[in-house]
PDB file of N, CA and C in Angstrom:
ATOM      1  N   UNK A   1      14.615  19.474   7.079  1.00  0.00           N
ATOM      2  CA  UNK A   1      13.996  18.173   7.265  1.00  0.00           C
ATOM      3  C   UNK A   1      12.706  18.052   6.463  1.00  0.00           C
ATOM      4  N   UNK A   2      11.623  19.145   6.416  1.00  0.00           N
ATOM      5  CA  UNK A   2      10.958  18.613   5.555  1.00  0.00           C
ATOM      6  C   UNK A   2      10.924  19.018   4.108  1.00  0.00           C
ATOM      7  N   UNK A   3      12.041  19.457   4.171  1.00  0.00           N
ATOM      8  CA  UNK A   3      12.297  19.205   2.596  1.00  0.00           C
ATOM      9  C   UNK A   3      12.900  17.772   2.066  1.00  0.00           C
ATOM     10  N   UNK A   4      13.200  17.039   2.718  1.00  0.00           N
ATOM     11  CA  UNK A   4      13.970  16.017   2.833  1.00  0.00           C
ATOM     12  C   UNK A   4      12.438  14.730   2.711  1.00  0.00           C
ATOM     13  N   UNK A   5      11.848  14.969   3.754  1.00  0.00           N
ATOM     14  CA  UNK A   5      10.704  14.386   3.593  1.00  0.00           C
ATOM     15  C   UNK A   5       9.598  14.262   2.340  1.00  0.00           C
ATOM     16  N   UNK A   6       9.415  15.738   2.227  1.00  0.00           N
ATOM     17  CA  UNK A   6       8.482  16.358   0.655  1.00  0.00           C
ATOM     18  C   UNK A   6       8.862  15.180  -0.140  1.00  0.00           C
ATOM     19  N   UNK A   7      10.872  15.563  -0.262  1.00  0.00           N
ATOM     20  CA  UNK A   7      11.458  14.756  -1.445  1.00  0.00           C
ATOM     21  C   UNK A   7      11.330  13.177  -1.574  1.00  0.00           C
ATOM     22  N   UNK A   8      11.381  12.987  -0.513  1.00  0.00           N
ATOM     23  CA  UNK A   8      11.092  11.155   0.045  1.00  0.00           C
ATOM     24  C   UNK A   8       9.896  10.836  -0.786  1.00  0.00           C
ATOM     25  N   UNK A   9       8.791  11.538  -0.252  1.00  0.00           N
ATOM     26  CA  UNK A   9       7.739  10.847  -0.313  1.00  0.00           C
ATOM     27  C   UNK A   9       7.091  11.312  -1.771  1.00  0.00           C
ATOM     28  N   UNK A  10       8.102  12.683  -2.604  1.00  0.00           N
ATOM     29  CA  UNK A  10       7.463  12.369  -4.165  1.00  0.00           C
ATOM     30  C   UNK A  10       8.040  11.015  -4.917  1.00  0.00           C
ATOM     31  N   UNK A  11       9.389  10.620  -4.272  1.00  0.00           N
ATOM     32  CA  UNK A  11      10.427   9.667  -4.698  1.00  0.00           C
ATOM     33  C   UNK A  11       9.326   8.685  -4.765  1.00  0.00           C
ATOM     34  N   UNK A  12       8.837   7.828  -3.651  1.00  0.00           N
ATOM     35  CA  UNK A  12       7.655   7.373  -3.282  1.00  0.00           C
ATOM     36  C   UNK A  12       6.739   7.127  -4.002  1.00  0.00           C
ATOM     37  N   UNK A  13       5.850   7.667  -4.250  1.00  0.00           N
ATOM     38  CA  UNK A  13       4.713   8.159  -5.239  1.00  0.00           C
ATOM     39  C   UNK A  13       5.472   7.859  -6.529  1.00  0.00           C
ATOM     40  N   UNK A  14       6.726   8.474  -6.953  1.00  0.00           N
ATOM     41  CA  UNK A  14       7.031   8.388  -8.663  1.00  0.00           C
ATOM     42  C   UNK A  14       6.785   6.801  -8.804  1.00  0.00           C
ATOM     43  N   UNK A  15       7.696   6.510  -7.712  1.00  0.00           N
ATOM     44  CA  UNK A  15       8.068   5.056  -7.958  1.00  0.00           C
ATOM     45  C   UNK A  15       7.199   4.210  -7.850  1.00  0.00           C
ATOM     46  N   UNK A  16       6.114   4.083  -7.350  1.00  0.00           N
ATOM     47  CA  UNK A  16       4.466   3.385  -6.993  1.00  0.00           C
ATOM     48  C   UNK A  16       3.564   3.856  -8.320  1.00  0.00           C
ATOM     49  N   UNK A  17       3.796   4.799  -8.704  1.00  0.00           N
ATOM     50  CA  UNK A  17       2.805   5.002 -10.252  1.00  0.00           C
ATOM     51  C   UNK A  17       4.050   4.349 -11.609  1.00  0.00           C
ATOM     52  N   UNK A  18       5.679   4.404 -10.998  1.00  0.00           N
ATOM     53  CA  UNK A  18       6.090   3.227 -12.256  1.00  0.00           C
ATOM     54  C   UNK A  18       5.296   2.081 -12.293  1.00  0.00           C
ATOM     55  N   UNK A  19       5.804   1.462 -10.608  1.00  0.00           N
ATOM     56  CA  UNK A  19       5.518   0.064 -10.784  1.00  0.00           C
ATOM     57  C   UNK A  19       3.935   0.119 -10.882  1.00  0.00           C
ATOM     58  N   UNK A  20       2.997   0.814 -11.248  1.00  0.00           N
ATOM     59  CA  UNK A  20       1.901   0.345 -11.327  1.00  0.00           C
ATOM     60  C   UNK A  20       1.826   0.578 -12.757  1.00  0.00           C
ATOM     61  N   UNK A  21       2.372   1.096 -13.533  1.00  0.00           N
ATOM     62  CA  UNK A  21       2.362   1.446 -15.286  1.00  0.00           C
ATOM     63  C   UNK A  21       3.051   0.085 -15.667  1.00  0.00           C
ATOM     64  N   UNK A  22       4.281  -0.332 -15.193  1.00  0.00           N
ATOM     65  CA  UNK A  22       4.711  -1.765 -15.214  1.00  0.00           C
ATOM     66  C   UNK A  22       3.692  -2.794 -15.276  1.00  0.00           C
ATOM     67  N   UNK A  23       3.103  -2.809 -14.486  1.00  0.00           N
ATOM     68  CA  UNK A  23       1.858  -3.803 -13.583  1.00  0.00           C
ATOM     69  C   UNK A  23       1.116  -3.498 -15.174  1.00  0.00           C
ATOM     70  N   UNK A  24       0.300  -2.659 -15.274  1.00  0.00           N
ATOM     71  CA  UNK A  24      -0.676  -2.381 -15.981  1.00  0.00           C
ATOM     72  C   UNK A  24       0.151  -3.170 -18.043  1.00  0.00           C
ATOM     73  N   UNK A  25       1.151  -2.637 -17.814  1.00  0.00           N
ATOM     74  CA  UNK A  25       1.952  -3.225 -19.136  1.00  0.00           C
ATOM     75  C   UNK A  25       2.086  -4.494 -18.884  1.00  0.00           C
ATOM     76  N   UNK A  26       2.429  -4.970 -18.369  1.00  0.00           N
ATOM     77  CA  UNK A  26       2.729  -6.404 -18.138  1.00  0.00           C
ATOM     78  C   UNK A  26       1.510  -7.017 -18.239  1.00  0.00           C
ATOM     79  N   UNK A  27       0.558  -6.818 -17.820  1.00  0.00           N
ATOM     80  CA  UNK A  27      -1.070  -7.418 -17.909  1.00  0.00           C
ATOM     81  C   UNK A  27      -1.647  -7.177 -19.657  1.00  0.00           C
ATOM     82  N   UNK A  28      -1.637  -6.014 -19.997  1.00  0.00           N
ATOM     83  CA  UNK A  28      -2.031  -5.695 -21.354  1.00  0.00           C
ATOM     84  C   UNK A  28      -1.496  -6.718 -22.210  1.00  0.00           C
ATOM     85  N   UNK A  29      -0.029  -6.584 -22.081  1.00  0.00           N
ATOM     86  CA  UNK A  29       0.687  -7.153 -23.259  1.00  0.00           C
ATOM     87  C   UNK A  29       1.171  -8.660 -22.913  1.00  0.00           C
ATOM     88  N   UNK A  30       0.955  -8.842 -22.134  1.00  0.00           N
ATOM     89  CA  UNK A  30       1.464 -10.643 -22.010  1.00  0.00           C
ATOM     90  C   UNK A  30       0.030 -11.336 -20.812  1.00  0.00           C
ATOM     91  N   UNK A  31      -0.716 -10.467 -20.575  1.00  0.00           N
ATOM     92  CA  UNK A  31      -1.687 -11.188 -19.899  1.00  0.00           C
ATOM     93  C   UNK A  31      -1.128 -11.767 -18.783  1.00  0.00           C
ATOM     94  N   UNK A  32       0.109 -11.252 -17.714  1.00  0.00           N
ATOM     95  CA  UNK A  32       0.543 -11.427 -16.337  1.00  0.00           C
ATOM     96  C   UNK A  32      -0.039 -10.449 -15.628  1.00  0.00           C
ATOM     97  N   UNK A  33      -0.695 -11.460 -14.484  1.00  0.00           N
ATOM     98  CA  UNK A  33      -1.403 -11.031 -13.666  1.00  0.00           C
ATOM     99  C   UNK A  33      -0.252 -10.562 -12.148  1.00  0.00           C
ATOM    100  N   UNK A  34       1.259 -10.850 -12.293  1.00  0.00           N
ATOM    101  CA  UNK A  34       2.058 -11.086 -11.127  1.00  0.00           C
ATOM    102  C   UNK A  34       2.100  -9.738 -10.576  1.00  0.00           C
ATOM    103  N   UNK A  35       2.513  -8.965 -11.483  1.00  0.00           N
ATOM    104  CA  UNK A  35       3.076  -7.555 -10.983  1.00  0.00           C
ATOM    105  C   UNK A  35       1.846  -6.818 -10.716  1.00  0.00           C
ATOM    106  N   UNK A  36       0.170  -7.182 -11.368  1.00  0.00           N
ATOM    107  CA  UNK A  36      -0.975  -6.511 -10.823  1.00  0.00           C
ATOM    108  C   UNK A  36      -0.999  -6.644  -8.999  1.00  0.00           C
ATOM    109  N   UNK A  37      -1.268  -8.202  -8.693  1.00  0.00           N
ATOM    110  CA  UNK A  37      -0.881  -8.543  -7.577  1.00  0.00           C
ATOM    111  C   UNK A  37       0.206  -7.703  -6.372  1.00  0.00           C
ATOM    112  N   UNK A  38       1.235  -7.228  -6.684  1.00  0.00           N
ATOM    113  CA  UNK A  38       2.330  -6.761  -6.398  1.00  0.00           C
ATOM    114  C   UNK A  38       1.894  -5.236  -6.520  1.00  0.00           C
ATOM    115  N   UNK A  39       1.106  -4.541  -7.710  1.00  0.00           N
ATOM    116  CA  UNK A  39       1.213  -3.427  -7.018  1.00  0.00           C
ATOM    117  C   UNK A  39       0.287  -3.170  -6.391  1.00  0.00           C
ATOM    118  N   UNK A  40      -0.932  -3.921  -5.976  1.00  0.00           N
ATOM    119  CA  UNK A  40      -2.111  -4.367  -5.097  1.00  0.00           C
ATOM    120  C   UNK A  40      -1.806  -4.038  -3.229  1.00  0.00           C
ATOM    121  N   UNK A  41      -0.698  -5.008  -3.482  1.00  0.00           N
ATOM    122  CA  UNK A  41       0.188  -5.165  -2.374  1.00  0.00           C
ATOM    123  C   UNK A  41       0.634  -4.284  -1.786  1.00  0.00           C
ATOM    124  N   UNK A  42       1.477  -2.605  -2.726  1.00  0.00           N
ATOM    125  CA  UNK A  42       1.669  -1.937  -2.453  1.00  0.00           C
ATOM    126  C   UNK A  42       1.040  -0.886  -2.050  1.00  0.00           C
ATOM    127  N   UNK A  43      -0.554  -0.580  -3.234  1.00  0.00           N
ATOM    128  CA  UNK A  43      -1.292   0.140  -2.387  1.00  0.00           C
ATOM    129  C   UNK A  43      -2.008   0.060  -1.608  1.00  0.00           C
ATOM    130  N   UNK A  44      -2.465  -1.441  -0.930  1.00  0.00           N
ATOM    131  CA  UNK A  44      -2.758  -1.387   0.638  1.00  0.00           C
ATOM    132  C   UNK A  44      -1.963  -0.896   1.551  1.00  0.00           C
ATOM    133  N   UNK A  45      -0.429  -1.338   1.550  1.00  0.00           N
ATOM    134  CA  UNK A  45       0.011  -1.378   2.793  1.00  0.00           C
ATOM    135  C   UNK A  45       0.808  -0.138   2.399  1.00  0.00           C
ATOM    136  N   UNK A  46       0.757   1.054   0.949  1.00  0.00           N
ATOM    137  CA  UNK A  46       1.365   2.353   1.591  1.00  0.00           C
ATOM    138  C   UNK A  46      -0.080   3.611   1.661  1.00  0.00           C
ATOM    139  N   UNK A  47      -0.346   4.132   0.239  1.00  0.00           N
ATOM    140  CA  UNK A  47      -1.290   5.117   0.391  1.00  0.00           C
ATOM    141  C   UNK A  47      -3.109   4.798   0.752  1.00  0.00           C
ATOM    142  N   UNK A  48      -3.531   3.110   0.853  1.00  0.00           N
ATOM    143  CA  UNK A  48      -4.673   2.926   1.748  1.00  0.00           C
ATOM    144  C   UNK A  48      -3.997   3.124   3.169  1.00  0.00           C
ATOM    145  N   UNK A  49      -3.490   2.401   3.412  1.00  0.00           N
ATOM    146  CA  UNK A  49      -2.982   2.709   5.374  1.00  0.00           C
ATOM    147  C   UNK A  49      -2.855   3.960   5.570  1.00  0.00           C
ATOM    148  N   UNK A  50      -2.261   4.566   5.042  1.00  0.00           N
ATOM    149  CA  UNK A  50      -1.824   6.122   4.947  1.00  0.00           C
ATOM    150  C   UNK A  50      -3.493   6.662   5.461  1.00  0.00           C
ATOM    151  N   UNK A  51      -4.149   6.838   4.127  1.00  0.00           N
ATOM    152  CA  UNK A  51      -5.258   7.567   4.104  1.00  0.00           C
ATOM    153  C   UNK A  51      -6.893   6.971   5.711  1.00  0.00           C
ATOM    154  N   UNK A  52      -6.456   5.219   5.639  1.00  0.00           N
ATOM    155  CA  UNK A  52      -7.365   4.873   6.767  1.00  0.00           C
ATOM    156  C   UNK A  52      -6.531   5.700   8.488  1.00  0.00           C
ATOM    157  N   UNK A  53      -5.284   5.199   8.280  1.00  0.00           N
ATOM    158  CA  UNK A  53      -4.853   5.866   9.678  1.00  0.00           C
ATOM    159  C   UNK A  53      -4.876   7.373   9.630  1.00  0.00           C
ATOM    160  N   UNK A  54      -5.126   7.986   8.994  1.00  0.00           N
ATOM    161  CA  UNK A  54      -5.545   9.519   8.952  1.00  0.00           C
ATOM    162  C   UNK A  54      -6.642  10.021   9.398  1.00  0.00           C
ATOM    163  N   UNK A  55      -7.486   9.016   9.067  1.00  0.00           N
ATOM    164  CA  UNK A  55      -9.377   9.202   8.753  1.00  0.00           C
ATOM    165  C   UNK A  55      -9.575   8.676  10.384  1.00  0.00           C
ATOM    166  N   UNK A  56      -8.545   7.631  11.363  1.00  0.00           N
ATOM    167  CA  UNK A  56      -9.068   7.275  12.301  1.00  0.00           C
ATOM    168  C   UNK A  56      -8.040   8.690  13.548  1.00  0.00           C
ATOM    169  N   UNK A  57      -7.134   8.757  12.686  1.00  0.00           N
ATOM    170  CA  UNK A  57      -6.301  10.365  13.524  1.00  0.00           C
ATOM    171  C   UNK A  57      -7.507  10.900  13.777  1.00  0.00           C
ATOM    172  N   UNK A  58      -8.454  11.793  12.834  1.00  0.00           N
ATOM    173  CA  UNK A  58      -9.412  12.817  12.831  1.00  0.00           C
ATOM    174  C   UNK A  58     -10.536  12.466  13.375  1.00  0.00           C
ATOM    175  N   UNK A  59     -10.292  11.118  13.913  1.00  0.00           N
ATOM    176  CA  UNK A  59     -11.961  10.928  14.496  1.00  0.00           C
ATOM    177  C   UNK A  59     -12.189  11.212  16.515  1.00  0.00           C
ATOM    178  N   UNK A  60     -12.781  11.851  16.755  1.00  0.00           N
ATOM    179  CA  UNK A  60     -12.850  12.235  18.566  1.00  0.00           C
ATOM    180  C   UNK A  60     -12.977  11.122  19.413  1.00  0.00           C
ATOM    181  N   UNK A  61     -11.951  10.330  19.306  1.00  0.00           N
ATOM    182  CA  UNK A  61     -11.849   8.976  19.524  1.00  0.00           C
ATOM    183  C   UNK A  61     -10.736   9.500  21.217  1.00  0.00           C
ATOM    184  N   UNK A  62     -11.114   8.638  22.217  1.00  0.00           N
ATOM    185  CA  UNK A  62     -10.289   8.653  23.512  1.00  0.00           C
ATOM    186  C   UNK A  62      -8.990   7.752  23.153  1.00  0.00           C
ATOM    187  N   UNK A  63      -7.862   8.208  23.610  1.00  0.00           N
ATOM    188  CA  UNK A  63      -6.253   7.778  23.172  1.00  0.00           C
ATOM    189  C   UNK A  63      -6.320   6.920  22.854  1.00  0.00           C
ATOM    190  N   UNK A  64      -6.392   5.979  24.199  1.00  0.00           N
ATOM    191  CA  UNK A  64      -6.045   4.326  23.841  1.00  0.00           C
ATOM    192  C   UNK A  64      -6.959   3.751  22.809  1.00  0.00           C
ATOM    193  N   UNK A  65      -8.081   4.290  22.290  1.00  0.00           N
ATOM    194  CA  UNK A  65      -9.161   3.551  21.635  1.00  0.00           C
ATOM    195  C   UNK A  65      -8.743   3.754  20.032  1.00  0.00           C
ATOM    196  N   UNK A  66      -7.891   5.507  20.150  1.00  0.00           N
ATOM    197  CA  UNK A  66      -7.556   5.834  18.745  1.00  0.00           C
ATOM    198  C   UNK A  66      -6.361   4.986  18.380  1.00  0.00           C
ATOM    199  N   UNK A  67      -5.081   4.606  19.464  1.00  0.00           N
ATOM    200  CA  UNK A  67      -4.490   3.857  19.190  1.00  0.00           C
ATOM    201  C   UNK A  67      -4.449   2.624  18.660  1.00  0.00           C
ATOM    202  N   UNK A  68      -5.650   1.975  19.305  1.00  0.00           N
ATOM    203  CA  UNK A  68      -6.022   0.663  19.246  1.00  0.00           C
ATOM    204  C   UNK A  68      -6.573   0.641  17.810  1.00  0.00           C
ATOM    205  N   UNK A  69      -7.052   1.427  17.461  1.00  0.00           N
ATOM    206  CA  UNK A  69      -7.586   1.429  16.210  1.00  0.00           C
ATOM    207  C   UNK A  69      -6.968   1.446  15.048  1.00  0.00           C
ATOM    208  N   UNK A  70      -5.605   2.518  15.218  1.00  0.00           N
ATOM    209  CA  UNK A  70      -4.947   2.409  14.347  1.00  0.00           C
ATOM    210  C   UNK A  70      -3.720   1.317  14.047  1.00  0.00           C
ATOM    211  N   UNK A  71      -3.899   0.018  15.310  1.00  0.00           N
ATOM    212  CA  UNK A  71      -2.927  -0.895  15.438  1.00  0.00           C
ATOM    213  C   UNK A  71      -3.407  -1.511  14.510  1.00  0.00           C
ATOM    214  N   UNK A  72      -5.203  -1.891  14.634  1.00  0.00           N
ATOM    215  CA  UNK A  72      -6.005  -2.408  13.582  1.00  0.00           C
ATOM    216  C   UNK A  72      -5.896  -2.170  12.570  1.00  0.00           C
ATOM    217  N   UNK A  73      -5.651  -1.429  11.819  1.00  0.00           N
ATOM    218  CA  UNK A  73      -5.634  -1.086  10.593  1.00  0.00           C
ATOM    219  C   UNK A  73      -3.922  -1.345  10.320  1.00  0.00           C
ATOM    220  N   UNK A  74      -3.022  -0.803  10.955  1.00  0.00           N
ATOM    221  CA  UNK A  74      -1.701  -1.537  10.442  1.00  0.00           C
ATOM    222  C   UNK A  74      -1.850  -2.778  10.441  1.00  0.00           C
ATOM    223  N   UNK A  75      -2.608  -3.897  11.253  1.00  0.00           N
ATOM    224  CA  UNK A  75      -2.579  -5.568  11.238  1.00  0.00           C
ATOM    225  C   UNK A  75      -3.569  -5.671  10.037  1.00  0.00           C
ATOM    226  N   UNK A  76      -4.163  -5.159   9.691  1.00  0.00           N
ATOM    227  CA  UNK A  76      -5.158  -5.565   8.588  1.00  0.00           C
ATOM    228  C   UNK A  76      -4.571  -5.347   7.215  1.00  0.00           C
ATOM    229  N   UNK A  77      -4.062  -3.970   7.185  1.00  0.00           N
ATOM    230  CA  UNK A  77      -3.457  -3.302   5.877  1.00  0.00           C
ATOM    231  C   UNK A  77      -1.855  -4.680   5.747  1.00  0.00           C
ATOM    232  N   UNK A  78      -1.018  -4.729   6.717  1.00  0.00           N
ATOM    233  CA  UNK A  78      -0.094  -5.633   6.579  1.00  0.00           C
ATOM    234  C   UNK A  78      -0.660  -7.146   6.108  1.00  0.00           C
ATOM    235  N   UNK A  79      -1.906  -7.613   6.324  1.00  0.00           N
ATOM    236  CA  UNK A  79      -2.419  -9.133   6.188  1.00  0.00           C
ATOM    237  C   UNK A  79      -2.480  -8.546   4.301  1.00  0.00           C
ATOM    238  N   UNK A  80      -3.260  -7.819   4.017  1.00  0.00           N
ATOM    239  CA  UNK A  80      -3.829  -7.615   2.791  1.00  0.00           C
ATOM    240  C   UNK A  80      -2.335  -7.890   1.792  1.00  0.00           C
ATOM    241  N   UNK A  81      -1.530  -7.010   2.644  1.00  0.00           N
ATOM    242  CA  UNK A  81      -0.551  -6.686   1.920  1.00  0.00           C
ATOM    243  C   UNK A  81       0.090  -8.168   1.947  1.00  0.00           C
ATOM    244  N   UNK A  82       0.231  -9.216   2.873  1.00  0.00           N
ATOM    245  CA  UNK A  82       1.114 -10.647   2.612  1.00  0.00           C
ATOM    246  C   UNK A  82      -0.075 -11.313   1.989  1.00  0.00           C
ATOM    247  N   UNK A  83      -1.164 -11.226   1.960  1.00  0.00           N
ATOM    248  CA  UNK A  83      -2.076 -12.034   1.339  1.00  0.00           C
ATOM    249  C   UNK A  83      -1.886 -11.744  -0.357  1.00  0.00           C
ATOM    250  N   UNK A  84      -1.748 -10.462  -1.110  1.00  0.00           N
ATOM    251  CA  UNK A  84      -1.152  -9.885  -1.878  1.00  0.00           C
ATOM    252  C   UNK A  84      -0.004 -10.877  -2.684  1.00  0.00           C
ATOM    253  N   UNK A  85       1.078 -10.797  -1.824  1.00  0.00           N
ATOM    254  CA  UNK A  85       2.461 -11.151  -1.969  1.00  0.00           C
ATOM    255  C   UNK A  85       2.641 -12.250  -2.417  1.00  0.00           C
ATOM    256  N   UNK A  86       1.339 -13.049  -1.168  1.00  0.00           N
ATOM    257  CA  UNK A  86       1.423 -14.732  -1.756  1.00  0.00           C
ATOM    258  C   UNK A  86       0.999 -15.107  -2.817  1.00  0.00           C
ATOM    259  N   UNK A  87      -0.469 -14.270  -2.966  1.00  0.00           N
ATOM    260  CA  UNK A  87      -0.806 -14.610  -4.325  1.00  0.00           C
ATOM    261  C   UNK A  87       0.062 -14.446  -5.472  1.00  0.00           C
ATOM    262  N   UNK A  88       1.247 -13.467  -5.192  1.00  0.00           N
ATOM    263  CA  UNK A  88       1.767 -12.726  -6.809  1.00  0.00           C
ATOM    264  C   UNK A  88       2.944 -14.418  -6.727  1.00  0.00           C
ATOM    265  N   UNK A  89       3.171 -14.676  -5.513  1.00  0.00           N
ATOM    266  CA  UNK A  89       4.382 -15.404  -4.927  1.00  0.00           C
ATOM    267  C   UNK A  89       4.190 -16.939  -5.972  1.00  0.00           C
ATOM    268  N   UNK A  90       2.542 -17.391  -5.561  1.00  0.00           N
ATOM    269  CA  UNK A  90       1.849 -18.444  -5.767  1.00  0.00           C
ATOM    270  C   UNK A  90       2.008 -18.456  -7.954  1.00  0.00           C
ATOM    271  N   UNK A  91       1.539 -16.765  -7.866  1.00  0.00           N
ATOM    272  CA  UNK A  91       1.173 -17.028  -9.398  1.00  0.00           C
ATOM    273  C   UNK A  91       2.331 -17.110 -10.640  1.00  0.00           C
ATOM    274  N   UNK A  92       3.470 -16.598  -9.928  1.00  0.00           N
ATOM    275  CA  UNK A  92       4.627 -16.486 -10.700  1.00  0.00           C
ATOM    276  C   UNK A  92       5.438 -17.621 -11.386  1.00  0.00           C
ATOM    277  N   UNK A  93       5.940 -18.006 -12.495  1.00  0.00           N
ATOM    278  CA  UNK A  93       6.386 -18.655 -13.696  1.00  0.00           C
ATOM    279  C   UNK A  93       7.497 -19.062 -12.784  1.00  0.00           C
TER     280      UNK A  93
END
């Protein structure tokens, strides 16, 4: 199983540094801002959430408060991430 996982989550990562080399090409060479947007999108709501709900794991926080906290940050990281979406949604040809 966690080899299975390891593999997931380099799959993951490969595929989040394409689409951000995409993103980054697409902006250089035609001056589209859509896919910047989009991979914006992606790193809020995978490796920021990731790294904030980690940082609030490690803090000596009482259950329900650590929970509560980290609900916060999934409702926040998810807003960023549709606020994101719309914009790429809004800016697209």
């Amino acid at each position: 199983m966690d080899d299975t996982l390891r593999f997931l989550s380099l799959v993951n990562y490969a595929l989040g540094i394409s689409i951000g080399g995409v993103a980054l090409y697409e902006y250089k060479r035609h001056r589209n801002i859509t896919p910047m947007l989009i991979i914006l999108a992606v790193v809020i709501a995978g490796p920021l959430e990731d790294f904030l709900v980690h940082m609030v794991e490690e803090k000596p926080l009482p259950a329900g408060k650590k929970e509560r906290c980290i609900q916060l940050v999934d409702q926040l990281t998810s807003l960023g991430f549709m606020l994101f979406l719309l914009l790429a949604a809004l800016n697209s040809k």
